[in-house]
N, C-alpha and C. Protein backbone atom coordinates (compact mmCIF):
# COMPACT_ATOMS: atom_id res chain seq x y z
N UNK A 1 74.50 67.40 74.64
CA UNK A 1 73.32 68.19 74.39
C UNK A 1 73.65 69.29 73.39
N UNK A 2 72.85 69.61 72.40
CA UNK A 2 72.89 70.27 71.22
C UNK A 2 72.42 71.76 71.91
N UNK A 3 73.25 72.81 71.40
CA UNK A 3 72.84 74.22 71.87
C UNK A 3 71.61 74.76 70.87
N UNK A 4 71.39 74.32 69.51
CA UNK A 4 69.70 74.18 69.14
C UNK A 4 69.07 73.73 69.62
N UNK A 5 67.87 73.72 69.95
CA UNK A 5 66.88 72.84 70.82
C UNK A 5 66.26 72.25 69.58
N UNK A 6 66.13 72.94 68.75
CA UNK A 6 65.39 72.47 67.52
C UNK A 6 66.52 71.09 67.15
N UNK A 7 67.92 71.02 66.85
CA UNK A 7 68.32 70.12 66.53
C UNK A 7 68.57 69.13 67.44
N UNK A 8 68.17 69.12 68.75
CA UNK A 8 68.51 68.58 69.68
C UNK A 8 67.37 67.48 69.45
N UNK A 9 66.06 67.90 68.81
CA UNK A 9 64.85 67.52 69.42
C UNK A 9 65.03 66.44 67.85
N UNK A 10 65.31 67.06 66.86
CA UNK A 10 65.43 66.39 65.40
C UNK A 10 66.10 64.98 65.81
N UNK A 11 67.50 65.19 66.24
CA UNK A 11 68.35 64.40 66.97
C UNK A 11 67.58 62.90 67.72
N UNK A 12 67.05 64.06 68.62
CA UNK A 12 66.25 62.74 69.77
C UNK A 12 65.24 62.37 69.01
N UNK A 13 64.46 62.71 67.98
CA UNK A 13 63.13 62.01 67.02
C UNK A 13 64.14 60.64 66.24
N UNK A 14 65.27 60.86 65.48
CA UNK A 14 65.61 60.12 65.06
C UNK A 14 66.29 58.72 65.65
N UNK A 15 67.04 58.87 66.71
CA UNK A 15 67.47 58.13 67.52
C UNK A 15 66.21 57.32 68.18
N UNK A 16 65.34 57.65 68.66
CA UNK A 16 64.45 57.12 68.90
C UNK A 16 63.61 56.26 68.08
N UNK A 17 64.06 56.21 67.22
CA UNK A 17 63.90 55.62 66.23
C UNK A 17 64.62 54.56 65.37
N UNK A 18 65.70 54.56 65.95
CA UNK A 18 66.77 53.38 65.72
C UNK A 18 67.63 54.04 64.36
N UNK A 19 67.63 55.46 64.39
CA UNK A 19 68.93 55.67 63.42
C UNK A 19 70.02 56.25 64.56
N UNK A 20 71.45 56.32 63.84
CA UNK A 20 73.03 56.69 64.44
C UNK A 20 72.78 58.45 64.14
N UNK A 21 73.45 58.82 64.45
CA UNK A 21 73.53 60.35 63.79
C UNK A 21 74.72 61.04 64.42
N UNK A 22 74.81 62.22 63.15
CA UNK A 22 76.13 63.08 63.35
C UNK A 22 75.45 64.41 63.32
N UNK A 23 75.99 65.16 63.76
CA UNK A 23 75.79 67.03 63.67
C UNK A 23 76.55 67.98 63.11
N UNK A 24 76.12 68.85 62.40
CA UNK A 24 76.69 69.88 61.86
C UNK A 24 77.47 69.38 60.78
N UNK A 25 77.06 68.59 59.36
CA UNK A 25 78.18 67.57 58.60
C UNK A 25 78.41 68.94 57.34
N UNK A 26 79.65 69.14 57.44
CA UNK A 26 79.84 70.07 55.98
C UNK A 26 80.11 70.09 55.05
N UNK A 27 79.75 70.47 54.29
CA UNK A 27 80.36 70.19 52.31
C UNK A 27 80.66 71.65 51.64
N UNK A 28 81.59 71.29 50.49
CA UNK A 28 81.30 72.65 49.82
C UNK A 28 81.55 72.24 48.42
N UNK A 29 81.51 72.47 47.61
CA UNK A 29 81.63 72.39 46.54
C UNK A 29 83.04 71.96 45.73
N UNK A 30 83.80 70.99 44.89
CA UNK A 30 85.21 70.52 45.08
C UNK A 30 85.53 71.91 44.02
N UNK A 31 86.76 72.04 44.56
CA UNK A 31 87.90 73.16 44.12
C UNK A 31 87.86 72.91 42.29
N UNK A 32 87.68 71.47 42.43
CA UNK A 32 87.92 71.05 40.42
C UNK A 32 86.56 71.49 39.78
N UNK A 33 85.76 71.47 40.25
CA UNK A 33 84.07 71.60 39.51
C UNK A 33 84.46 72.99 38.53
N UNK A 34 84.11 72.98 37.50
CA UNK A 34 84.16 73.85 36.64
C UNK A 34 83.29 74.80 36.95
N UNK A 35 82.44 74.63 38.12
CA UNK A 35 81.58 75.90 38.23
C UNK A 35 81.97 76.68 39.67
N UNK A 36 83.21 76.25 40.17
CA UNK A 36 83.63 76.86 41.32
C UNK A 36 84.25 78.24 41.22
N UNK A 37 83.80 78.91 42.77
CA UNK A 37 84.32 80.03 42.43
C UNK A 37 84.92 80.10 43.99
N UNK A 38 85.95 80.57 43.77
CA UNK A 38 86.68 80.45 45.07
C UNK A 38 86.31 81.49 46.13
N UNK A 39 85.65 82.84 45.99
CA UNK A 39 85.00 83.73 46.47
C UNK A 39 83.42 83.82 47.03
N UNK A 40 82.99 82.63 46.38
CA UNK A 40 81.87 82.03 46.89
C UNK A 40 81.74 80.74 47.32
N UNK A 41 82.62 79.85 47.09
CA UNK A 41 82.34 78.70 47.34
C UNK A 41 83.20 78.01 48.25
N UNK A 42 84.12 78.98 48.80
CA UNK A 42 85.45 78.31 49.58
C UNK A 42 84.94 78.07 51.28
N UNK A 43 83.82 78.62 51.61
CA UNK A 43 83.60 78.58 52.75
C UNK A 43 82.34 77.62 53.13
N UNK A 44 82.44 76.43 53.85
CA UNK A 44 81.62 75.40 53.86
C UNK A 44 80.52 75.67 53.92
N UNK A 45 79.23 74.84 53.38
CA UNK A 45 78.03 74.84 54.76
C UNK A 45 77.93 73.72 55.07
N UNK A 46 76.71 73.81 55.62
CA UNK A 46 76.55 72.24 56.82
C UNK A 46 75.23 71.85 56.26
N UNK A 47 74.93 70.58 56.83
CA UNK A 47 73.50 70.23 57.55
C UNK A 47 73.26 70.02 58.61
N UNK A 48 72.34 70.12 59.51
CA UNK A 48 72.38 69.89 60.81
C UNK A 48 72.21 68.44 61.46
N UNK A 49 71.64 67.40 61.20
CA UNK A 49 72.01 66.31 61.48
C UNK A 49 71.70 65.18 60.41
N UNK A 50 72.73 64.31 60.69
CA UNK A 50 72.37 63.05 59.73
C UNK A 50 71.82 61.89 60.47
N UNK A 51 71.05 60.91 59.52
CA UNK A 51 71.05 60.32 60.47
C UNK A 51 71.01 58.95 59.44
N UNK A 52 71.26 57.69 59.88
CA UNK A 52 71.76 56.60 58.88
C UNK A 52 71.27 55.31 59.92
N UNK A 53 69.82 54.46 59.48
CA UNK A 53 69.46 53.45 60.05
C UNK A 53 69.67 52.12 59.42
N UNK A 54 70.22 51.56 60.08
CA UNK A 54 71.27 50.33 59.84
C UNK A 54 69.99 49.22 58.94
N UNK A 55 68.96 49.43 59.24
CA UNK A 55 68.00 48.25 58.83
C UNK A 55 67.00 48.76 58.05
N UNK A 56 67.19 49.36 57.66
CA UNK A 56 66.51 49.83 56.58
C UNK A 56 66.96 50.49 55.08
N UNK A 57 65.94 50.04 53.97
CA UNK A 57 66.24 49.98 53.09
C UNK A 57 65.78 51.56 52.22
N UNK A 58 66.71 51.54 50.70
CA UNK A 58 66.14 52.87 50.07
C UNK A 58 66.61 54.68 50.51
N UNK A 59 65.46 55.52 49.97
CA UNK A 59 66.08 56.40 50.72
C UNK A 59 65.43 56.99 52.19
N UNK A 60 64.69 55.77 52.96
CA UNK A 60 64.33 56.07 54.45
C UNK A 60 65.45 55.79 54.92
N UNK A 61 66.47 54.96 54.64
CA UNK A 61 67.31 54.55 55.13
C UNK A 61 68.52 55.67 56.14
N UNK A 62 68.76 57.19 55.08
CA UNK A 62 69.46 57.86 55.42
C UNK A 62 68.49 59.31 55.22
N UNK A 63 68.42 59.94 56.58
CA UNK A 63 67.62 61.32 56.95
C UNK A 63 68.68 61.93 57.10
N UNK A 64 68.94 63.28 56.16
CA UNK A 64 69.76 64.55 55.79
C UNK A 64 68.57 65.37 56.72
N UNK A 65 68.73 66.36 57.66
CA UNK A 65 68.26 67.17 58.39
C UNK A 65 68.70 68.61 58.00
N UNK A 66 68.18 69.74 57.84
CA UNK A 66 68.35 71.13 57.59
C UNK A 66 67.88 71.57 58.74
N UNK A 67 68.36 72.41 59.91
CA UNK A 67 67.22 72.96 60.81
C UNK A 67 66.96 74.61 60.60
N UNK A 68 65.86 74.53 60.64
CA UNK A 68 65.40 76.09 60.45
C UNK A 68 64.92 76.85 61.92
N UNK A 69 65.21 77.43 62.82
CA UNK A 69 65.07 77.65 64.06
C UNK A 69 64.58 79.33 63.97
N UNK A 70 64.23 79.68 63.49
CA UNK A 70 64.00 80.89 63.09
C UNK A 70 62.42 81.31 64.10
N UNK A 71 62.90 82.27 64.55
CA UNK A 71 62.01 82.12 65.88
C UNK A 71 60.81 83.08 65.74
N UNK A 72 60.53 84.12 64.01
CA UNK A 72 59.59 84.46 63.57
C UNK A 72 58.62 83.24 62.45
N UNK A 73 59.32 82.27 62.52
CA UNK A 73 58.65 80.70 62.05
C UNK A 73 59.12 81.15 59.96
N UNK A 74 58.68 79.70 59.29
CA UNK A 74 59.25 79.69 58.08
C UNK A 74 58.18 79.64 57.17
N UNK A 75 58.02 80.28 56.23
CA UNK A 75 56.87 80.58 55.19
C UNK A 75 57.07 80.04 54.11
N UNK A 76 56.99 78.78 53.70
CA UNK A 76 57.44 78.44 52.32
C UNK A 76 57.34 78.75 51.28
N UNK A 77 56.36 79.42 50.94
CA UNK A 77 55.48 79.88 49.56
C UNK A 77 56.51 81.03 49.39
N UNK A 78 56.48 81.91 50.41
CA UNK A 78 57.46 82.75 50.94
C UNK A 78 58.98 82.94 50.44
N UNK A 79 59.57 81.75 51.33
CA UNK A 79 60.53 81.68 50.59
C UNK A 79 61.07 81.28 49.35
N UNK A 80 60.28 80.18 48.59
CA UNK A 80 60.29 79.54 47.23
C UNK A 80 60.33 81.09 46.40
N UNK A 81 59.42 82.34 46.53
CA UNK A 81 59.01 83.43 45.71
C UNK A 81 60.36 84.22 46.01
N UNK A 82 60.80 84.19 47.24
CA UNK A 82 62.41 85.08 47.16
C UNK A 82 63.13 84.50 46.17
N UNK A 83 63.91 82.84 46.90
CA UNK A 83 64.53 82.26 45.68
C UNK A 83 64.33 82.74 44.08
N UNK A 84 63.01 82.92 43.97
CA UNK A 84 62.75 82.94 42.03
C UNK A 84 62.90 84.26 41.86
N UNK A 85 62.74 85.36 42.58
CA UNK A 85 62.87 86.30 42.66
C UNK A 85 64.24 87.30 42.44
N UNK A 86 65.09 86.32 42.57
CA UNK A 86 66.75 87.24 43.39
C UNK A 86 66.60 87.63 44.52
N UNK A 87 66.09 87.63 45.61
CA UNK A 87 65.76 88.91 46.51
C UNK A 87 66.95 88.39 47.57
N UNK A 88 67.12 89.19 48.15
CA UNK A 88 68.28 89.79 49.56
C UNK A 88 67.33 89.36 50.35
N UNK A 89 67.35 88.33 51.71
CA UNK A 89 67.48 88.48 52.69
C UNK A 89 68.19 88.25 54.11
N UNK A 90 68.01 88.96 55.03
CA UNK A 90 69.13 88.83 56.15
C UNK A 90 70.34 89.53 55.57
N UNK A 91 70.50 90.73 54.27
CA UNK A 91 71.85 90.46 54.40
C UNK A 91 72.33 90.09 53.06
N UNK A 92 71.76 88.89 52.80
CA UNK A 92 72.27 87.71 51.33
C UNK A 92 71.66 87.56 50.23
N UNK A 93 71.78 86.50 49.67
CA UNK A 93 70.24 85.95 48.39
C UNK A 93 69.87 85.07 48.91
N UNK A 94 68.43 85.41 48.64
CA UNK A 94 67.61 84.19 49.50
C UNK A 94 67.99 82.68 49.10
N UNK A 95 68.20 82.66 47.86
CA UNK A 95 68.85 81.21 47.66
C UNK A 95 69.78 80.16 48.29
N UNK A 96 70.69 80.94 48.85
CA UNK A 96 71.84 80.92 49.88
C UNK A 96 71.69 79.92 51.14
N UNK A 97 69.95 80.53 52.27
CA UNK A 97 69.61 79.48 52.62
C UNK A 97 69.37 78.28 52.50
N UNK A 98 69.36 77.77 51.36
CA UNK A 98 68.95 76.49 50.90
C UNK A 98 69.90 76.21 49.52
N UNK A 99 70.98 76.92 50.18
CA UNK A 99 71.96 76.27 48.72
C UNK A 99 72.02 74.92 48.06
N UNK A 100 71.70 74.10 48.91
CA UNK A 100 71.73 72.35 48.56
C UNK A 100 70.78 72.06 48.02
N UNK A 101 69.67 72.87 47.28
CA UNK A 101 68.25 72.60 46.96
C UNK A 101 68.63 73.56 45.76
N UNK A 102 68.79 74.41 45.71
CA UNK A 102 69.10 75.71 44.63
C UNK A 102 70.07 75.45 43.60
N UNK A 103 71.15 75.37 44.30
CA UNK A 103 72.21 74.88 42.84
C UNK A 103 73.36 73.88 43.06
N UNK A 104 73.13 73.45 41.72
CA UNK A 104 74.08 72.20 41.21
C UNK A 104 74.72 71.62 42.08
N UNK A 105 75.83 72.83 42.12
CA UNK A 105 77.06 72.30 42.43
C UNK A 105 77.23 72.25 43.78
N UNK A 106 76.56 72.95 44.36
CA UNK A 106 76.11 72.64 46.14
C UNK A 106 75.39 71.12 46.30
N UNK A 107 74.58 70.96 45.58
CA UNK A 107 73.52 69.93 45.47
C UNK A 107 74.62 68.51 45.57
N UNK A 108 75.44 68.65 44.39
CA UNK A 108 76.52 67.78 44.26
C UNK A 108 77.36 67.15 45.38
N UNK A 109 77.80 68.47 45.80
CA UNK A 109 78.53 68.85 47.16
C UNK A 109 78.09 67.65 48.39
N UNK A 110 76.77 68.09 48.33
CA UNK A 110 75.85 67.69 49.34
C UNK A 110 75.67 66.01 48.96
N UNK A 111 75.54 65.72 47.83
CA UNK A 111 75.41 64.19 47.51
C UNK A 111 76.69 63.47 47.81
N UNK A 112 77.44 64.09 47.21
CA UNK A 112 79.19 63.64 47.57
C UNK A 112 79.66 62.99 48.68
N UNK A 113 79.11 64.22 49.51
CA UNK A 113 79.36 63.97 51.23
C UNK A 113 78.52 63.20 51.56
N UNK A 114 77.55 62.99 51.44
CA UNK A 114 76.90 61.98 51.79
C UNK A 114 76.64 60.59 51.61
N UNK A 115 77.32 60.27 50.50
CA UNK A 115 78.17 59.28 50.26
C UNK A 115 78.91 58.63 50.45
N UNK A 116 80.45 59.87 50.82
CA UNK A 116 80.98 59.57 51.86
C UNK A 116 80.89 58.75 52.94
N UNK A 117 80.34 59.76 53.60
CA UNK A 117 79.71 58.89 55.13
C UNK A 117 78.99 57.81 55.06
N UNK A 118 78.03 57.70 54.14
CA UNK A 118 77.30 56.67 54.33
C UNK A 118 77.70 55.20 53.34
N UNK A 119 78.31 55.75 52.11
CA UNK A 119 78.22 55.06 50.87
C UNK A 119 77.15 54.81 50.06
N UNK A 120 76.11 55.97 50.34
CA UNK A 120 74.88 55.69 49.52
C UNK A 120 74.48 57.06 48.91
N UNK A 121 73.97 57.28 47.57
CA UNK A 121 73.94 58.72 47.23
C UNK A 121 71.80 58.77 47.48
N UNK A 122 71.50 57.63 48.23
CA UNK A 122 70.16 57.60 48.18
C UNK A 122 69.32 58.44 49.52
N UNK A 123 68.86 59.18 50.01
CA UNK A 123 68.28 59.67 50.99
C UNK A 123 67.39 60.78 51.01
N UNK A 124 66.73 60.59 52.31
CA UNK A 124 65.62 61.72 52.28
C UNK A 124 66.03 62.83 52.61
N UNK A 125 66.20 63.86 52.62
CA UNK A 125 65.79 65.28 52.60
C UNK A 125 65.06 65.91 53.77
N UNK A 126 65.12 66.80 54.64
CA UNK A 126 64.03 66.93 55.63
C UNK A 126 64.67 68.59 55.52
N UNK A 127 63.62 69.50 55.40
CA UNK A 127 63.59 70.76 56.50
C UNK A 127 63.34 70.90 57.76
N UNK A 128 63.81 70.98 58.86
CA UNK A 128 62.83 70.80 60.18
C UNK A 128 62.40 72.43 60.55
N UNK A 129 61.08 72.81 60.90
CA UNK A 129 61.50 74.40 61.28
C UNK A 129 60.72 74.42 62.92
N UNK A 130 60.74 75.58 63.30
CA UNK A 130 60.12 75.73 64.93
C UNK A 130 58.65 76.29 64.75
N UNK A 131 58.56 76.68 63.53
CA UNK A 131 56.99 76.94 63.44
C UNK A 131 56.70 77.38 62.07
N UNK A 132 55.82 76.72 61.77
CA UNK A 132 55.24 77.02 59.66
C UNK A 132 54.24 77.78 59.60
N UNK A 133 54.72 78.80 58.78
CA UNK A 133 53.91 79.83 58.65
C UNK A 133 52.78 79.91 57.30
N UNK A 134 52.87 78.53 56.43
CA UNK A 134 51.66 78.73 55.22
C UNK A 134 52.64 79.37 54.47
N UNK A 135 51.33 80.08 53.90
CA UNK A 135 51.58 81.53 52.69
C UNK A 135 51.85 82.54 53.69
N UNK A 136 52.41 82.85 54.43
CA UNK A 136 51.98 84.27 55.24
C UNK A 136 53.41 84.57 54.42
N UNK A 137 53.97 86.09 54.78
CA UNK A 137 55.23 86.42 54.02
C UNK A 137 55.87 86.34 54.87
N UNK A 138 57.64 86.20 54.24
CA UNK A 138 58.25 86.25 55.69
C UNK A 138 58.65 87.31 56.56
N UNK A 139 58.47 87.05 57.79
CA UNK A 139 58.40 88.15 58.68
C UNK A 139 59.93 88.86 58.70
């Protein structure tokens, strides 16, 4: 049992569904990439679950999961306007959350590994969150 409930539930949608899955899969960016920086890029991130269905074709085949559990819910418009913005939040740059969507060499990162595991650089993408907030800003 997953200590997210949110990824627990991602988890049990997919399985139920006749895909395998793994949790918490991490990448970071390779040490050789000319755009590495060892002060930013040495410390992994993750996705929260994968999931890889044996009978199916394309990129349904393999579901990359992000979970967003954020318990004031997720504003997209919201966050897309931090990203373009520069802006700090929590702390960071908003970009940060969604490094695998934002830049390159994360993006890469993220294809790499997933490759890896699966041998396919083809798949869907998913945000999952606990509640969507529209346009509202983020709280």
């Amino acid at each position: 049992m997953k200590e997210d409930i949110l990824e627990q539930l991602v988890d049990d949608y997919l399985q139920l569904r006749g895909f395998f899955t793994i949790h918490n899969v991490k990448f970071r960016p390779a040490p050789d990439d000319p755009k590495y920086v060892i002060k930013q890029d040495a410390v992994h991130s993750d996705v929260d679950v994968v999931g890889f269905h044996p009978l199916r074709k394309g990129p349904d085949r393999i579901w990359v999961v992000s979970c967003k559990s954020w318990q004031g819910g997720f504003a997209p418009t919201a966050w897309i306007t931090a990203i373009e913005k520069n802006k700090r939040l929590g702390g960071r740059e908003a970009w940060r959350y969604f490094r695998e969507l934002v830049n390159k060499k994360w993006a890469d990162a993220l294809i790499g590994k997933i490759e890896n595991l699966t041998g396919s650089t083809e798949f869907t993408y998913v945000t999952a969150v606990t509640k969507l907030l529209g346009n509202n800003p983020i709280p």
